[in-house]
ModelCIF file with pLDDT and N, C-alpha, C, O atoms, coordinates in Angstrom:
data_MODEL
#
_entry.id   MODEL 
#
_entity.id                         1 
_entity.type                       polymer 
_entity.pdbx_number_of_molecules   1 
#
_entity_poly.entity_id                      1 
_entity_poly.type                           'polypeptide(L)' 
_entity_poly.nstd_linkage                   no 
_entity_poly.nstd_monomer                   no 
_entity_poly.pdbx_seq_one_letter_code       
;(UNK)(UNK)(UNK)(UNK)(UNK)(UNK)(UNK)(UNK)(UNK)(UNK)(UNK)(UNK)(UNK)(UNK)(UNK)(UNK)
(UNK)(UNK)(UNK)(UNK)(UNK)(UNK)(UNK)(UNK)(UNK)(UNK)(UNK)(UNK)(UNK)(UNK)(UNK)(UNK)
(UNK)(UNK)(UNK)(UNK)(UNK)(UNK)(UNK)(UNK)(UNK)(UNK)(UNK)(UNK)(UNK)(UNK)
;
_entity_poly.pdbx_seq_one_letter_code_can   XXXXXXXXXXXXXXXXXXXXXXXXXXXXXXXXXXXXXXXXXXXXXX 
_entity_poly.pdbx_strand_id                 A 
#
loop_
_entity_poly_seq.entity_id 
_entity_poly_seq.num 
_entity_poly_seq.mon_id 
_entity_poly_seq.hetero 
1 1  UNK n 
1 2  UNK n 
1 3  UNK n 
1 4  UNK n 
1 5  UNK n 
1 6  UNK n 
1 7  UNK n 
1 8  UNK n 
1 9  UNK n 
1 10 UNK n 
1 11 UNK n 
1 12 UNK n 
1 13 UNK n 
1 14 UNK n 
1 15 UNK n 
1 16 UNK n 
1 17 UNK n 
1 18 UNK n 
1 19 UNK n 
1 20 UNK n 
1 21 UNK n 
1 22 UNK n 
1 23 UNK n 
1 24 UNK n 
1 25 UNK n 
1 26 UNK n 
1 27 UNK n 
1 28 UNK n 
1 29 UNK n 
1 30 UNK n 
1 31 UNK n 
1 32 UNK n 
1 33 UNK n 
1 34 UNK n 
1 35 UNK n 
1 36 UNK n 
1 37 UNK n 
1 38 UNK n 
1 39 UNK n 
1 40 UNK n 
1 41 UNK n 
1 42 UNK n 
1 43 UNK n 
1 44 UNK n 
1 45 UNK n 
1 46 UNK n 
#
_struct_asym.id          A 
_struct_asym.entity_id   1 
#
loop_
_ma_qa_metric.id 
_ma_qa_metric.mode 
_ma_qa_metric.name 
_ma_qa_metric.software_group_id 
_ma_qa_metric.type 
1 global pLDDT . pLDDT 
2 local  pLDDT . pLDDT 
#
_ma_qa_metric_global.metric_id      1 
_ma_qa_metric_global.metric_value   89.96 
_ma_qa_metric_global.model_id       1 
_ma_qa_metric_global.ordinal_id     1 
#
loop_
_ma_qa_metric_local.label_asym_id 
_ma_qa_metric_local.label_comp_id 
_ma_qa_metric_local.label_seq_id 
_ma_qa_metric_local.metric_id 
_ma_qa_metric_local.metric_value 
_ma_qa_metric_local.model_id 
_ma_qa_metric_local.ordinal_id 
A UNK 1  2 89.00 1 1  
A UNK 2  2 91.00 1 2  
A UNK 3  2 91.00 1 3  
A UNK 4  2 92.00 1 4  
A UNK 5  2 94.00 1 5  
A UNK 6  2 94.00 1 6  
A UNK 7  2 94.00 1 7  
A UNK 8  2 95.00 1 8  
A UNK 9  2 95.00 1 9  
A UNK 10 2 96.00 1 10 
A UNK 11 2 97.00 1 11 
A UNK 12 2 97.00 1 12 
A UNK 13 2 97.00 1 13 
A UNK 14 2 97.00 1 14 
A UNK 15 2 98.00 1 15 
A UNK 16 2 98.00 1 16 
A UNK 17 2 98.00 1 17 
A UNK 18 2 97.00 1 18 
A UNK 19 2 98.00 1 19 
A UNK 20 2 98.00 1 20 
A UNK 21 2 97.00 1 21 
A UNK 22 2 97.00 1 22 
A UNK 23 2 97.00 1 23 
A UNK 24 2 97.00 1 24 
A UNK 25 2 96.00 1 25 
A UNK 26 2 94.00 1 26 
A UNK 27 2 94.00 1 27 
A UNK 28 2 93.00 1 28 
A UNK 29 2 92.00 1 29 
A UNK 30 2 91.00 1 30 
A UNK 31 2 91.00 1 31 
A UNK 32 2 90.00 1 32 
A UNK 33 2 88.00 1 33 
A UNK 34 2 86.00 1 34 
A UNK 35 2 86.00 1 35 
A UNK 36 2 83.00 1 36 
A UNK 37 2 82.00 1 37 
A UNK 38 2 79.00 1 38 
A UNK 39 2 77.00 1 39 
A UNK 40 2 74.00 1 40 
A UNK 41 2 69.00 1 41 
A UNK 42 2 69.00 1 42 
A UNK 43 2 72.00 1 43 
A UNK 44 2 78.00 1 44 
A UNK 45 2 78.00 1 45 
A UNK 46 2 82.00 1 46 
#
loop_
_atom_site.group_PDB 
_atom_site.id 
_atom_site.type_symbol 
_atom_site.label_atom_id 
_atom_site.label_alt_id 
_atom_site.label_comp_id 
_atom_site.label_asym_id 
_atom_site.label_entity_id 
_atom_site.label_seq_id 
_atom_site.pdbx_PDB_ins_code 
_atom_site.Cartn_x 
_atom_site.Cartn_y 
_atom_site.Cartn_z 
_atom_site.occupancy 
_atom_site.B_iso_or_equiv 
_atom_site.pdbx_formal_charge 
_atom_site.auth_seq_id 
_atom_site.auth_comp_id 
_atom_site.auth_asym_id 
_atom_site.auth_atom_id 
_atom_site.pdbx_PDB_model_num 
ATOM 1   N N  . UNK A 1 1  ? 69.831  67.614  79.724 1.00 89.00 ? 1  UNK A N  1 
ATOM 2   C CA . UNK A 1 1  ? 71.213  67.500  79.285 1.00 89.00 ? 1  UNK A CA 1 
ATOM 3   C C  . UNK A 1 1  ? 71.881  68.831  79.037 1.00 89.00 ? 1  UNK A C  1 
ATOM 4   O O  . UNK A 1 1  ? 73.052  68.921  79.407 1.00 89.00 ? 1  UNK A O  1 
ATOM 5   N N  . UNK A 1 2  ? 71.219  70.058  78.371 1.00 91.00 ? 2  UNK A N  1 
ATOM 6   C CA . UNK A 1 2  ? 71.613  71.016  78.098 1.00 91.00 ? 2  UNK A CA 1 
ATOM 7   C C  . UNK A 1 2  ? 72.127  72.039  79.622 1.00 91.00 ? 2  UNK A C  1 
ATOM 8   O O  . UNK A 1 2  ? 73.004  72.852  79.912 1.00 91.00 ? 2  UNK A O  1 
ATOM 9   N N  . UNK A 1 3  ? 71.158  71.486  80.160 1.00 91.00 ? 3  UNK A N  1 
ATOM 10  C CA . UNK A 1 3  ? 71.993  71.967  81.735 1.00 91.00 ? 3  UNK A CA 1 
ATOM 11  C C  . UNK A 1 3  ? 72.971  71.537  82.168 1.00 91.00 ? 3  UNK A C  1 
ATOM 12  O O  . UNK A 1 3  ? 73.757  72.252  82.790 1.00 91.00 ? 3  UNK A O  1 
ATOM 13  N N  . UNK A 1 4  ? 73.201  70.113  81.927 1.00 92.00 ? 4  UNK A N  1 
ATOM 14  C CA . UNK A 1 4  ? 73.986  69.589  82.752 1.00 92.00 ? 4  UNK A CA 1 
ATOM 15  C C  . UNK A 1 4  ? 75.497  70.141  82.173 1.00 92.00 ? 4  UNK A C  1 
ATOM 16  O O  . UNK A 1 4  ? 76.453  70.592  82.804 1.00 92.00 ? 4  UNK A O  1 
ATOM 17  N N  . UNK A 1 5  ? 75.302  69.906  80.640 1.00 94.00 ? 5  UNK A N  1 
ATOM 18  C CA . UNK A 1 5  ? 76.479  70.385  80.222 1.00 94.00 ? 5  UNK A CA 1 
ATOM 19  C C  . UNK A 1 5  ? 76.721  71.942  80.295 1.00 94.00 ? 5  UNK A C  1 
ATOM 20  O O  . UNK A 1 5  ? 77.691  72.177  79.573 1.00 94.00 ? 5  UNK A O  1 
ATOM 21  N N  . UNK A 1 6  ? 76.385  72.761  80.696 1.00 94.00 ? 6  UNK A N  1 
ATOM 22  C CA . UNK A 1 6  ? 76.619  74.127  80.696 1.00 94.00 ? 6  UNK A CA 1 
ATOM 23  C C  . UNK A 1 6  ? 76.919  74.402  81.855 1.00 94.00 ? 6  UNK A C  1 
ATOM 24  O O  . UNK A 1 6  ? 77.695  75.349  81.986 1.00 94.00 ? 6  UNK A O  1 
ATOM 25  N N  . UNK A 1 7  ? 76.433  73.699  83.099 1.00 94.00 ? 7  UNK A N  1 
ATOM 26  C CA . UNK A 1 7  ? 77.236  73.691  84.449 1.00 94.00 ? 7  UNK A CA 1 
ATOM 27  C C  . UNK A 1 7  ? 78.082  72.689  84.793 1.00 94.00 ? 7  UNK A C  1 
ATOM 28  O O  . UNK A 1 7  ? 78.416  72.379  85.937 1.00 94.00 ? 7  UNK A O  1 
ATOM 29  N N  . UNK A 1 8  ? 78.512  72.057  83.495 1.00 95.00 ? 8  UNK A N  1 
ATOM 30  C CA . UNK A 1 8  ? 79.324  71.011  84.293 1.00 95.00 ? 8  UNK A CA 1 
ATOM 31  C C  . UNK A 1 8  ? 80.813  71.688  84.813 1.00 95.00 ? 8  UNK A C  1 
ATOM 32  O O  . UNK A 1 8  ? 81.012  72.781  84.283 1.00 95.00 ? 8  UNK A O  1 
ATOM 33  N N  . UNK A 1 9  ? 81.472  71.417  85.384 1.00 95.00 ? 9  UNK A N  1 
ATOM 34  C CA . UNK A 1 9  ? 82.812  72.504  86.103 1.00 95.00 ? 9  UNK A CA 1 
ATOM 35  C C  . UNK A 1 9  ? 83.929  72.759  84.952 1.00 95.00 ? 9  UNK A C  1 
ATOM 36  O O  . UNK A 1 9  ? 84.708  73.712  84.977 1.00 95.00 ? 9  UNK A O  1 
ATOM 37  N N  . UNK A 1 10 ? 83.887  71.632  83.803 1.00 96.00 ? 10 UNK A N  1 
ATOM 38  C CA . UNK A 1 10 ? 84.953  72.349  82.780 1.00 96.00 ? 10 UNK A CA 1 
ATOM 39  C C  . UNK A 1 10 ? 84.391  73.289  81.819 1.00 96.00 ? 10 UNK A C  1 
ATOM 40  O O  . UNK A 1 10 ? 85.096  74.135  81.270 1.00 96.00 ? 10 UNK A O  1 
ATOM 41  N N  . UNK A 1 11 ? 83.020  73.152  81.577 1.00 97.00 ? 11 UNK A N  1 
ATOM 42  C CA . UNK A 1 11 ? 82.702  74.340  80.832 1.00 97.00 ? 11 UNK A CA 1 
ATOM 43  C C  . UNK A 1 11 ? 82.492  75.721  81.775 1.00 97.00 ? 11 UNK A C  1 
ATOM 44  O O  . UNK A 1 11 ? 82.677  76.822  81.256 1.00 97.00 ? 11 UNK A O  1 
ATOM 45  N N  . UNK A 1 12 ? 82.193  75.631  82.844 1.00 97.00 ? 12 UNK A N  1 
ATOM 46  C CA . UNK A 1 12 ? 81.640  76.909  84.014 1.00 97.00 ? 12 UNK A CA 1 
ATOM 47  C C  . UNK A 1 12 ? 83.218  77.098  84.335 1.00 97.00 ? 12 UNK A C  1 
ATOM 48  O O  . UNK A 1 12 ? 83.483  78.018  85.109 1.00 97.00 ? 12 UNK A O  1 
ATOM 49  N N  . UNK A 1 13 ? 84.167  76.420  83.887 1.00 97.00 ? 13 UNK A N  1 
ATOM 50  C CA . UNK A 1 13 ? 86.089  77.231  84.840 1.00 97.00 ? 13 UNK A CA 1 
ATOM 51  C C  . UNK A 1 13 ? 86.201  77.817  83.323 1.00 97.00 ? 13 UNK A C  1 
ATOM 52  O O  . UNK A 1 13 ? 86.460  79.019  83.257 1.00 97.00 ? 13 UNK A O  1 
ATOM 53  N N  . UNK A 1 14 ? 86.038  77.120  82.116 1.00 97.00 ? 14 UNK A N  1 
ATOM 54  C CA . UNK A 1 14 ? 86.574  78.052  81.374 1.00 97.00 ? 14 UNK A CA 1 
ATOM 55  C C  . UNK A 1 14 ? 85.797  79.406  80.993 1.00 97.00 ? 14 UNK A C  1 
ATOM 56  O O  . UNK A 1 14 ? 86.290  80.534  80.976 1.00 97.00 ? 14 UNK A O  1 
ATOM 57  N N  . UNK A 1 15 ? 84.718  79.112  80.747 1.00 98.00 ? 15 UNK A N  1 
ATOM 58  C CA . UNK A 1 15 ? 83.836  80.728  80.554 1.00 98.00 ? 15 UNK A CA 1 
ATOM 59  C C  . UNK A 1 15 ? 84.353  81.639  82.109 1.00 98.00 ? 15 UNK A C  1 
ATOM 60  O O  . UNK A 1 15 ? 84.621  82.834  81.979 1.00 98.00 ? 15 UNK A O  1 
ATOM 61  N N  . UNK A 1 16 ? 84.418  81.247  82.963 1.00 98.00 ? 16 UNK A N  1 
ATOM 62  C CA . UNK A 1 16 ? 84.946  82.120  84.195 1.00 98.00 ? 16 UNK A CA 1 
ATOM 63  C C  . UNK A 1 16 ? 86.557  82.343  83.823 1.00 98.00 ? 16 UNK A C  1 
ATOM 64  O O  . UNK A 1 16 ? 87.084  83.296  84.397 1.00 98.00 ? 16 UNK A O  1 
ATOM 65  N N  . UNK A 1 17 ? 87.245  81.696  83.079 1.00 98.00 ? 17 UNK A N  1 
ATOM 66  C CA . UNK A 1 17 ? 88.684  81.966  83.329 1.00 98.00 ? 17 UNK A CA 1 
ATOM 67  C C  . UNK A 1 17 ? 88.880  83.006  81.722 1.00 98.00 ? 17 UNK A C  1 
ATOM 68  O O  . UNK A 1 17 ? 89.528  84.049  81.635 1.00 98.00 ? 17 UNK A O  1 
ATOM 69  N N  . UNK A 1 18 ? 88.222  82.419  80.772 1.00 97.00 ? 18 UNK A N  1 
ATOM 70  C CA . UNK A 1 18 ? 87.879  83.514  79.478 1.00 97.00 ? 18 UNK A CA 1 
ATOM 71  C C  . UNK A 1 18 ? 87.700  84.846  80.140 1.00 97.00 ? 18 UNK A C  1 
ATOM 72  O O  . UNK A 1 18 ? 88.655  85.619  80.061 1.00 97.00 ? 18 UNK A O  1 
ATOM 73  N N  . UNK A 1 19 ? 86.427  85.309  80.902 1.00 98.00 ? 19 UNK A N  1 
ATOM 74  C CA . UNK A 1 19 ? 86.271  86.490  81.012 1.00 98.00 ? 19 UNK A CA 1 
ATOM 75  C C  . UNK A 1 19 ? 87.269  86.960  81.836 1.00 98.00 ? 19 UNK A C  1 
ATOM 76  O O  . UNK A 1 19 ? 87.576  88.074  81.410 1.00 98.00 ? 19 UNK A O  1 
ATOM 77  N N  . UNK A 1 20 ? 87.996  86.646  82.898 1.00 98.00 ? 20 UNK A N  1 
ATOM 78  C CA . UNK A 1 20 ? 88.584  87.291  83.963 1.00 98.00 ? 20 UNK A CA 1 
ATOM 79  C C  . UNK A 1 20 ? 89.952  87.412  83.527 1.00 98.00 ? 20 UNK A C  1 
ATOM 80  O O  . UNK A 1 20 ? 90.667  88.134  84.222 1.00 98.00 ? 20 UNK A O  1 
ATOM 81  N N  . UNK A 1 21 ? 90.509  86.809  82.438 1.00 97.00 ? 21 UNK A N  1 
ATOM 82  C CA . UNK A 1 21 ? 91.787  87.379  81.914 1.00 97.00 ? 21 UNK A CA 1 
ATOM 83  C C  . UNK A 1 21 ? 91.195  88.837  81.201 1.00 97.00 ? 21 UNK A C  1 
ATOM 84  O O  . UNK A 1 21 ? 92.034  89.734  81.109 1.00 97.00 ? 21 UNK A O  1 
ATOM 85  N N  . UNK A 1 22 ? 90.175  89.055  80.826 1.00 97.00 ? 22 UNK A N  1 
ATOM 86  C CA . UNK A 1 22 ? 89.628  90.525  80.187 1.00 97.00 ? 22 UNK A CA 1 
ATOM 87  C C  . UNK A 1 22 ? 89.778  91.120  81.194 1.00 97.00 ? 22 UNK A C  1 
ATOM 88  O O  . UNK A 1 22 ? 90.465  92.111  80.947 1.00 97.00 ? 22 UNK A O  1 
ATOM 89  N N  . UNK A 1 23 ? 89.387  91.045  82.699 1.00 97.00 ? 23 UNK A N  1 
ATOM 90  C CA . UNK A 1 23 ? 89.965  91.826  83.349 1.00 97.00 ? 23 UNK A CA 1 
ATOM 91  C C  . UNK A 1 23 ? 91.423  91.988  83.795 1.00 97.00 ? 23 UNK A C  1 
ATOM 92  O O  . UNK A 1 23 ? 91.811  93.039  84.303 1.00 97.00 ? 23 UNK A O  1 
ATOM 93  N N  . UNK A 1 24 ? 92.084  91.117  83.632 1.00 97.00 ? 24 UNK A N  1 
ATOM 94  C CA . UNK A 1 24 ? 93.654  91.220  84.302 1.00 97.00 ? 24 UNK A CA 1 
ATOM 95  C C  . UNK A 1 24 ? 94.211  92.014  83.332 1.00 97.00 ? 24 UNK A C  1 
ATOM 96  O O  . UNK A 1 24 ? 94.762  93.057  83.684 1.00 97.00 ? 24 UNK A O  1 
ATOM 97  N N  . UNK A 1 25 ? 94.149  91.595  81.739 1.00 96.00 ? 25 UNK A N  1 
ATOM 98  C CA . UNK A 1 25 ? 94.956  92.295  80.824 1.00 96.00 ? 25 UNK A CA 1 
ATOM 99  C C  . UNK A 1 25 ? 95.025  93.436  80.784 1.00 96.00 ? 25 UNK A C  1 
ATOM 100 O O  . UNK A 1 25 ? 96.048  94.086  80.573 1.00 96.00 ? 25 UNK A O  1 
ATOM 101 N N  . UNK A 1 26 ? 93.396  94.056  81.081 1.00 94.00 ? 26 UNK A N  1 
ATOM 102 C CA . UNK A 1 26 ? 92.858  95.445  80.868 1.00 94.00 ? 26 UNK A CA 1 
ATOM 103 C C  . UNK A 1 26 ? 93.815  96.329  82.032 1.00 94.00 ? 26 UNK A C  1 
ATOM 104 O O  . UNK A 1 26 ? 94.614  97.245  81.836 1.00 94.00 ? 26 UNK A O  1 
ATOM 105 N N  . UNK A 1 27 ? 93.298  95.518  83.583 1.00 94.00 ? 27 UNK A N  1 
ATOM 106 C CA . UNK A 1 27 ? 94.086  96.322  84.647 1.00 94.00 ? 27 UNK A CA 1 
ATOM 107 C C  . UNK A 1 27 ? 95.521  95.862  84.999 1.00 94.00 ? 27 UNK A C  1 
ATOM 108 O O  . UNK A 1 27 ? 96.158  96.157  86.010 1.00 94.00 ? 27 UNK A O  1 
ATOM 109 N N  . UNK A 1 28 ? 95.827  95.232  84.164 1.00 93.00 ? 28 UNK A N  1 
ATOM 110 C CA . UNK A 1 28 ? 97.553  95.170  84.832 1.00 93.00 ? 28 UNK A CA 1 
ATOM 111 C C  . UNK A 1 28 ? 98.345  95.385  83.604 1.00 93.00 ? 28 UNK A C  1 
ATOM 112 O O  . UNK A 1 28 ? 99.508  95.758  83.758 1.00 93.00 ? 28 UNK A O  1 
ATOM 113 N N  . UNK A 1 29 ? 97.775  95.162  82.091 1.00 92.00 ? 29 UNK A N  1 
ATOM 114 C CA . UNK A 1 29 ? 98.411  95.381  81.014 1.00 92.00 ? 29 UNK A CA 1 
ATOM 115 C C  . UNK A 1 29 ? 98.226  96.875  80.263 1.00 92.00 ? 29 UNK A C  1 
ATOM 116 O O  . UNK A 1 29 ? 98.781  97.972  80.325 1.00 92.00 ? 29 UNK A O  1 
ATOM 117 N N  . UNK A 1 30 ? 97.407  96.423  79.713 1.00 91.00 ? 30 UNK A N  1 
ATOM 118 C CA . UNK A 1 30 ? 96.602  97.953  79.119 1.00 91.00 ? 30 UNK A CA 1 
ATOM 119 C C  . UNK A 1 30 ? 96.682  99.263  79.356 1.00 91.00 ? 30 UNK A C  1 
ATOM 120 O O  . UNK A 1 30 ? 96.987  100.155 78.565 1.00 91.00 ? 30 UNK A O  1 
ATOM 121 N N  . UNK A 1 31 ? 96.308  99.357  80.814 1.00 91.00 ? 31 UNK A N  1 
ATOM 122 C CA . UNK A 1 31 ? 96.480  100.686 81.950 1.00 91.00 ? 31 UNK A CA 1 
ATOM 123 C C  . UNK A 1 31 ? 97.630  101.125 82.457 1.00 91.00 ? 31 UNK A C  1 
ATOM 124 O O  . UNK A 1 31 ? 97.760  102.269 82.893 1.00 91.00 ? 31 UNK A O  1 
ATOM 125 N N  . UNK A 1 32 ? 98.401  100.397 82.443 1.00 90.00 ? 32 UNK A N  1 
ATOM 126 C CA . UNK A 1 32 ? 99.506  100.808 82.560 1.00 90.00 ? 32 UNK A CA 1 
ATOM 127 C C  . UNK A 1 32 ? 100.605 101.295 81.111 1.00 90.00 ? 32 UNK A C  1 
ATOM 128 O O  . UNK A 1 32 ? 101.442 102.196 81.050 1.00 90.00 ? 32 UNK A O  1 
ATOM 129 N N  . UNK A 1 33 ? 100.277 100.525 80.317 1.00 88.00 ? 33 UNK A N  1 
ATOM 130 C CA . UNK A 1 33 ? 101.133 100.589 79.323 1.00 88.00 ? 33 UNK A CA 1 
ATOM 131 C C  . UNK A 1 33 ? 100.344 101.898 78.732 1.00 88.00 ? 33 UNK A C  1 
ATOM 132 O O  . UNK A 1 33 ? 101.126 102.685 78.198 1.00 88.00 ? 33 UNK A O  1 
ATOM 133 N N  . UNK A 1 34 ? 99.102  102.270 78.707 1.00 86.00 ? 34 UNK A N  1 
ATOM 134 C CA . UNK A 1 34 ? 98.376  103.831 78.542 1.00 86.00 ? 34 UNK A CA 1 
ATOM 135 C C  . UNK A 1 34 ? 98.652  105.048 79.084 1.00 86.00 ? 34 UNK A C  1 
ATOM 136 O O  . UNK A 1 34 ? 98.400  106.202 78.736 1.00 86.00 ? 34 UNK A O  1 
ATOM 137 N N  . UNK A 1 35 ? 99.223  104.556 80.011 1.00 86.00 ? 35 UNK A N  1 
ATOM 138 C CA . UNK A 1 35 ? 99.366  105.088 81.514 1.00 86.00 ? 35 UNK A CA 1 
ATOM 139 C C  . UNK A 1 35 ? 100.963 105.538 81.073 1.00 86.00 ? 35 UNK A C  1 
ATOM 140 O O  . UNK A 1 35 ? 101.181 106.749 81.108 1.00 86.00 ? 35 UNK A O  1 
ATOM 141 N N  . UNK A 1 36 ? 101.958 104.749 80.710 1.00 83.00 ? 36 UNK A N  1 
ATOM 142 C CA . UNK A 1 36 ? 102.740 105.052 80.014 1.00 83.00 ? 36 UNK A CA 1 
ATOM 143 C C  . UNK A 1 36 ? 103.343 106.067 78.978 1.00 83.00 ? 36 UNK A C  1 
ATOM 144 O O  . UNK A 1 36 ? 104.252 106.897 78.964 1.00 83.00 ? 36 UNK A O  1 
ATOM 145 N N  . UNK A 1 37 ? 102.474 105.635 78.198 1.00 82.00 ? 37 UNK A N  1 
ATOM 146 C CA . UNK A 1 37 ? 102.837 106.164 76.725 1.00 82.00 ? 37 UNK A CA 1 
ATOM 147 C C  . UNK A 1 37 ? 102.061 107.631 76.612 1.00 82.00 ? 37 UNK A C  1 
ATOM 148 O O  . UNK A 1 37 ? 101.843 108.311 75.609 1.00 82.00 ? 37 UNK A O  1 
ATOM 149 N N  . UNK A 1 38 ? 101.630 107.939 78.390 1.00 79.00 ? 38 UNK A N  1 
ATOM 150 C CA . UNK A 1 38 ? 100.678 109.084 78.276 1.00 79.00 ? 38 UNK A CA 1 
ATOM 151 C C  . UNK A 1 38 ? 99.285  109.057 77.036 1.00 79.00 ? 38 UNK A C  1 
ATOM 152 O O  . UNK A 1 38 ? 98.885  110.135 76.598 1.00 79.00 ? 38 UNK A O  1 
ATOM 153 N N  . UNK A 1 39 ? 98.911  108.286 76.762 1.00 77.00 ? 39 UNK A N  1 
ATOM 154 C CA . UNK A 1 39 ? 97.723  107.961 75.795 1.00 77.00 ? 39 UNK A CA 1 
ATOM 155 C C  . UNK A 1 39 ? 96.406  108.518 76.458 1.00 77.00 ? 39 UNK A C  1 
ATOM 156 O O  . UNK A 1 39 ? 95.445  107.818 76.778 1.00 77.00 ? 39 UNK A O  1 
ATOM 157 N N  . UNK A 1 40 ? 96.513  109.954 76.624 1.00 74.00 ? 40 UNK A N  1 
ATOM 158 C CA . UNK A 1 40 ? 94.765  110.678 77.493 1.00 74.00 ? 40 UNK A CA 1 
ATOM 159 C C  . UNK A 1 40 ? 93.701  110.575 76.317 1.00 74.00 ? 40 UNK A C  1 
ATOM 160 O O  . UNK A 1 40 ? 92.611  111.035 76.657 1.00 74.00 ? 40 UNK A O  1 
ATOM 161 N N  . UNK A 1 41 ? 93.732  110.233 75.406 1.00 69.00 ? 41 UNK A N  1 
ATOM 162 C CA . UNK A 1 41 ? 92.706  109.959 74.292 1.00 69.00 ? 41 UNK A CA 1 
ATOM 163 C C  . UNK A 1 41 ? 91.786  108.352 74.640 1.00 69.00 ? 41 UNK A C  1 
ATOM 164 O O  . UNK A 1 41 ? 90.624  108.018 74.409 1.00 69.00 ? 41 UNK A O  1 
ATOM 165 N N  . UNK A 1 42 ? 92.929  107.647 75.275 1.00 69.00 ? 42 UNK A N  1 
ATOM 166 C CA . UNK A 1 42 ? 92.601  106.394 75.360 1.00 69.00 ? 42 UNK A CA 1 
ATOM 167 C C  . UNK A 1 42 ? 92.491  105.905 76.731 1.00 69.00 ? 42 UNK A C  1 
ATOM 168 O O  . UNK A 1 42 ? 92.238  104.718 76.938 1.00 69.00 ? 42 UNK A O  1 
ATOM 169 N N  . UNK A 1 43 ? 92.689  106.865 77.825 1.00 72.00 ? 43 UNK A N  1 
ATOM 170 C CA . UNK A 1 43 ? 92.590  106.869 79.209 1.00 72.00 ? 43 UNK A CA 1 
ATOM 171 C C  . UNK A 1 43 ? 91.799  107.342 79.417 1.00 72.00 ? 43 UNK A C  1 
ATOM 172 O O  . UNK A 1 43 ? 91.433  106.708 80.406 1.00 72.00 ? 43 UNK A O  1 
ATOM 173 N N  . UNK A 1 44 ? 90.761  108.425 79.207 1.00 78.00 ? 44 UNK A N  1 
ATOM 174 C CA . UNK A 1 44 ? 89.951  109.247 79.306 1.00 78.00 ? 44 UNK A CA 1 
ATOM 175 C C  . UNK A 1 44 ? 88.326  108.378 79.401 1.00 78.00 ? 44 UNK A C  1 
ATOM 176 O O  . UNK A 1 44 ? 87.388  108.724 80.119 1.00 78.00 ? 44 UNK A O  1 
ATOM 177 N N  . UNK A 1 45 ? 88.350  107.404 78.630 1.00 78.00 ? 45 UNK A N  1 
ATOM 178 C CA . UNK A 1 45 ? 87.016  106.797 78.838 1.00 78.00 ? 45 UNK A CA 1 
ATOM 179 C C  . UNK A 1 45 ? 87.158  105.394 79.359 1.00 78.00 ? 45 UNK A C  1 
ATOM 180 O O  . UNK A 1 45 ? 86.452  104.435 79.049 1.00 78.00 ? 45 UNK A O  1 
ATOM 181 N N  . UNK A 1 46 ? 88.477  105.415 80.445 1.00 82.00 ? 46 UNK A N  1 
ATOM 182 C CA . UNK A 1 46 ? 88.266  104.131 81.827 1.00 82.00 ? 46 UNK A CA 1 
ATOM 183 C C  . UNK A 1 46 ? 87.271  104.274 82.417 1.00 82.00 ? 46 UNK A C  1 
ATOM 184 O O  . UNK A 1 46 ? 86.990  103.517 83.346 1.00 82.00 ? 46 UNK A O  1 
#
C-alpha cells in the first residue's frame, strides 16, 4: 500500500510540480530581480 500511494499520479504531479516551481521562481524571478537591483553579494554564489 505504501507504494501504491506514493506513486499514485496525484501524489508523484504534486511532489514534481512542488519542486519545479523552485526552479522557475529561482530562474525567472529571483535572477533577474538580483540581476536588477545589481545584488553581487547575492549573485555571486549562483
Amino acid at each position: 500500500g505504501a507504494f501504491r500511494w506514493f506513486s499514485s499520479p496525484g501524489v508523484a504531479l504534486s511532489v514534481t510540480l512542488c519542486i519545479y516551481v523552485t526552479h522557475l521562481i529561482y530562474a525567472l524571478v529571483l535572477i533577474p530581480l538580483a540581476k536588477h537591483s545589481n545584488d553581487e553579494s547575492w549573485l555571486k554564489g549562483r
